[in-house]
C-alpha atoms as a PDB file:
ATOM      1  CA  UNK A   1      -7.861   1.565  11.202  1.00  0.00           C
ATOM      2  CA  UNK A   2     -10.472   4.044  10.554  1.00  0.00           C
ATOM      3  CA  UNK A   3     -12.030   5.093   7.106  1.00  0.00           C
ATOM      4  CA  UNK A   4     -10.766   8.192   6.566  1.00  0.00           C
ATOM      5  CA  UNK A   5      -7.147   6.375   6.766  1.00  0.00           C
ATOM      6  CA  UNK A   6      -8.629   3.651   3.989  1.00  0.00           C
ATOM      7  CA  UNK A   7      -9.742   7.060   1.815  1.00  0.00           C
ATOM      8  CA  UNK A   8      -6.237   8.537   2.239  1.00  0.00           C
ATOM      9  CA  UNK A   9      -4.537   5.309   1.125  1.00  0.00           C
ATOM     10  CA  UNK A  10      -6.963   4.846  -1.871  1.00  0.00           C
ATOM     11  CA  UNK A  11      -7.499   8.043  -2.993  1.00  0.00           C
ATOM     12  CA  UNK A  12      -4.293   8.008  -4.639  1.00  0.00           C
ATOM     13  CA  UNK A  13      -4.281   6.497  -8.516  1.00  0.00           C
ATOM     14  CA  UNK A  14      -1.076   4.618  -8.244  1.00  0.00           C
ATOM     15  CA  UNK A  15      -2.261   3.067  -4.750  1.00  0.00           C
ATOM     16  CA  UNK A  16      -5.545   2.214  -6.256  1.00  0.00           C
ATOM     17  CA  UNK A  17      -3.829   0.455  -9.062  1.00  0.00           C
ATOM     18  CA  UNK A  18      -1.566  -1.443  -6.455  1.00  0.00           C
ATOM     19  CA  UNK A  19      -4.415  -2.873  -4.616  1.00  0.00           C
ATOM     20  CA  UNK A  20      -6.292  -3.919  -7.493  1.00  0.00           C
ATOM     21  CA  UNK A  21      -3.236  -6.263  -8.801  1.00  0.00           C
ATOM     22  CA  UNK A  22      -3.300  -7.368  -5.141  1.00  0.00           C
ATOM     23  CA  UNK A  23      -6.458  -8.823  -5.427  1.00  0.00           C
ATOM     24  CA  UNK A  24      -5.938 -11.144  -8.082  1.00  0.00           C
ATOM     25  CA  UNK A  25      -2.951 -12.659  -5.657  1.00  0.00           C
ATOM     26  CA  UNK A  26       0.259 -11.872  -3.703  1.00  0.00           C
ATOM     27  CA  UNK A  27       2.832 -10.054  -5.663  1.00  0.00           C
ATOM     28  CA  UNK A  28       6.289  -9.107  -4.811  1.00  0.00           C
ATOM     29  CA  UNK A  29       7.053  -5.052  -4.972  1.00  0.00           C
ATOM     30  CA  UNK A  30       8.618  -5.951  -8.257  1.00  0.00           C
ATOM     31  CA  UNK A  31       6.038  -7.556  -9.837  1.00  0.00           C
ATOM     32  CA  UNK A  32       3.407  -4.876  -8.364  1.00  0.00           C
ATOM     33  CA  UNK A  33       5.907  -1.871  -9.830  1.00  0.00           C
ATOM     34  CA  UNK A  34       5.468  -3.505 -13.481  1.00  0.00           C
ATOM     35  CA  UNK A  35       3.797  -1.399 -15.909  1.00  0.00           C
ATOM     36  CA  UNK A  36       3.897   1.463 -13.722  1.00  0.00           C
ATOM     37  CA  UNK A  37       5.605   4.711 -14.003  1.00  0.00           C
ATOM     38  CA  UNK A  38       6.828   4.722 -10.824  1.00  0.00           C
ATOM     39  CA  UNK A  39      10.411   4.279  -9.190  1.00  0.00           C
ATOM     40  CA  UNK A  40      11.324   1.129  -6.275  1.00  0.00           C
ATOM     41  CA  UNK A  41      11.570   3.888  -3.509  1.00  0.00           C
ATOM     42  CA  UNK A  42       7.929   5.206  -4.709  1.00  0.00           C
ATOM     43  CA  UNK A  43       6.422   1.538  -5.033  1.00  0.00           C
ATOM     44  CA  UNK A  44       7.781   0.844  -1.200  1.00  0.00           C
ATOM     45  CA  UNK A  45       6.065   4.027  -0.480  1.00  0.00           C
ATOM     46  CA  UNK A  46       2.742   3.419  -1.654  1.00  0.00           C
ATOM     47  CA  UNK A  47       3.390   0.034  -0.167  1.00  0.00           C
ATOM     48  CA  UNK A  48       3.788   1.110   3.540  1.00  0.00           C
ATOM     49  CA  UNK A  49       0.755   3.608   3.129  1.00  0.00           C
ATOM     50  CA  UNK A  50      -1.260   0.180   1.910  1.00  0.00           C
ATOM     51  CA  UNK A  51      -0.004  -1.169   4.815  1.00  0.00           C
ATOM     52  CA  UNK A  52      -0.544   1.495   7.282  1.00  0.00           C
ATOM     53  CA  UNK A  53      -4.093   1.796   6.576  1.00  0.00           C
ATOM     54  CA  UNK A  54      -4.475  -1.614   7.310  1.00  0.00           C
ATOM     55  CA  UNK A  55      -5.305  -2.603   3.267  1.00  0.00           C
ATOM     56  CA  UNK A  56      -2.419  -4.941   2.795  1.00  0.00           C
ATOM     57  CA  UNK A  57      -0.043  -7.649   4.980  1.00  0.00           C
ATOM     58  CA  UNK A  58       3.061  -8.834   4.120  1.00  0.00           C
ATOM     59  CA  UNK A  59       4.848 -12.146   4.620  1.00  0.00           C
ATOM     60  CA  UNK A  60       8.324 -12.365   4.365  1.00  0.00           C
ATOM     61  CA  UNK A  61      10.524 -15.070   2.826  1.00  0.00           C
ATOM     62  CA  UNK A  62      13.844 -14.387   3.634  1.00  0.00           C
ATOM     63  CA  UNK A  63      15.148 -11.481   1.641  1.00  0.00           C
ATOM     64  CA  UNK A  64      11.993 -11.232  -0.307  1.00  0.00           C
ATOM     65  CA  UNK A  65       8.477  -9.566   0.844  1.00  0.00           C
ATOM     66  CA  UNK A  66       5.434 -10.922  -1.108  1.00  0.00           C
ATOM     67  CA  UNK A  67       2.203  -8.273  -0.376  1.00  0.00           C
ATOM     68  CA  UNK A  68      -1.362  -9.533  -0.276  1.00  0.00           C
ATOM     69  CA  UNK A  69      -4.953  -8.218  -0.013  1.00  0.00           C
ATOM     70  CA  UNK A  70      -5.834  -8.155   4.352  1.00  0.00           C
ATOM     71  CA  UNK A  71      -9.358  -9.119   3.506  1.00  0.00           C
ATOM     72  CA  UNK A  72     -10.364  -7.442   7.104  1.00  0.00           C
ATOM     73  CA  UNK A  73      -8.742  -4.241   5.766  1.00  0.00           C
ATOM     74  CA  UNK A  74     -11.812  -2.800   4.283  1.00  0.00           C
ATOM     75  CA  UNK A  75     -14.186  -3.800   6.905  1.00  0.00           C
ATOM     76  CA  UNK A  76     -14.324   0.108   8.298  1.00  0.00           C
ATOM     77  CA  UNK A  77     -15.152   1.468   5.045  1.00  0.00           C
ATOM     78  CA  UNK A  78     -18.264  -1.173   4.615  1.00  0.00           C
ATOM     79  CA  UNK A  79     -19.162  -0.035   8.314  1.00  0.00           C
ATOM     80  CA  UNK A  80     -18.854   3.873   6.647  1.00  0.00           C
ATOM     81  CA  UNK A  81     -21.294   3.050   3.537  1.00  0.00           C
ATOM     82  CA  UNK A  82     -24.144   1.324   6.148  1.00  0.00           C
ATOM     83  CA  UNK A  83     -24.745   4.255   7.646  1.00  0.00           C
ATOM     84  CA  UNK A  84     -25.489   6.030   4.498  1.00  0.00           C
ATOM     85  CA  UNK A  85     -27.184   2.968   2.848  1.00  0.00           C
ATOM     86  CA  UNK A  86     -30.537   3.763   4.173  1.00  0.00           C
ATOM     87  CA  UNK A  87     -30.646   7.014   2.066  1.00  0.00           C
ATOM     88  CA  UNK A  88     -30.798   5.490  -1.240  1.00  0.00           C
ATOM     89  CA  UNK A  89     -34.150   3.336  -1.255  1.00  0.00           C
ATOM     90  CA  UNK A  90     -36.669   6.476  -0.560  1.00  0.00           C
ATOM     91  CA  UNK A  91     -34.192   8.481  -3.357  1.00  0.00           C
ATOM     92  CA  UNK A  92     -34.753   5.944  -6.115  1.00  0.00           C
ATOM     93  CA  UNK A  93     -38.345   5.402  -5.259  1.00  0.00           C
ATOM     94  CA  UNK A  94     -38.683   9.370  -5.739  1.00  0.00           C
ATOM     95  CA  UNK A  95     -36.582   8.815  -8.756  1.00  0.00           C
ATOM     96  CA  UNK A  96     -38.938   6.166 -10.466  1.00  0.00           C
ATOM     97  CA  UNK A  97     -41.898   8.497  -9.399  1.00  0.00           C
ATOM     98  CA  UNK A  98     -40.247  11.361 -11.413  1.00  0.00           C
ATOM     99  CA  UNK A  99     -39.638   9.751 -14.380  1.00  0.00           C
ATOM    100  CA  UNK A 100     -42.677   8.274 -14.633  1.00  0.00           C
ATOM    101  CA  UNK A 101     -44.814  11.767 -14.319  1.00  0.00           C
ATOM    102  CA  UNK A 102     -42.374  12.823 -17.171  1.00  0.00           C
ATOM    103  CA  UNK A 103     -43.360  10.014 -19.151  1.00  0.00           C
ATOM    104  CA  UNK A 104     -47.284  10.995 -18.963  1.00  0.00           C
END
């Protein structure tokens, strides 16, 4: 998966909200729909776009599907934000510089 697929899937609100109960542990679509304003077909939506982007797994037991947090799913987004991290430390140093002339 690439990042801009990881943006897609988590650029929605419900999604977000999805993967965030995710992380505290594997949930069933039921379970994950709770509290939600949205229907079973739109919760298995949201699901599959999860999935798609490479975000969540699923492991099946029987009938039932239980979703989980792919750990590895978020790996191209961290690879996105490196490039851009080496921006920030001359910014803030400018930053501290500024404030400090205001200060005098």
């Amino acid at each position: 998966m690439n990042e801009m697929e990881i943006f897609r899937a988590l650029s929605d609100s419900t999604r977000r909200a999805v993967f965030e109960r995710l992380a505290s542990g594997e949930k069933n679509a039921t379970e994950l729909r709770e509290g939600l304003n949205v229907s079973q077909p739109a919760i298995s939506q949201h699901l599959a776009i999860l999935k798609e982007a490479g975000l969540i797994r699923v492991r099946r037991e029987g009938r039932n599907a239980n979703y989980s947090v792919a750990p590895d799913g978020l790996e191209p987004l961290f690879a996105w934000l490196e490039r851009y991290r080496s921006f920030w430390p001359a910014r803030v140093e400018r930053l501290q510089h500024l404030l400090k002339e205001m200060d005098q």
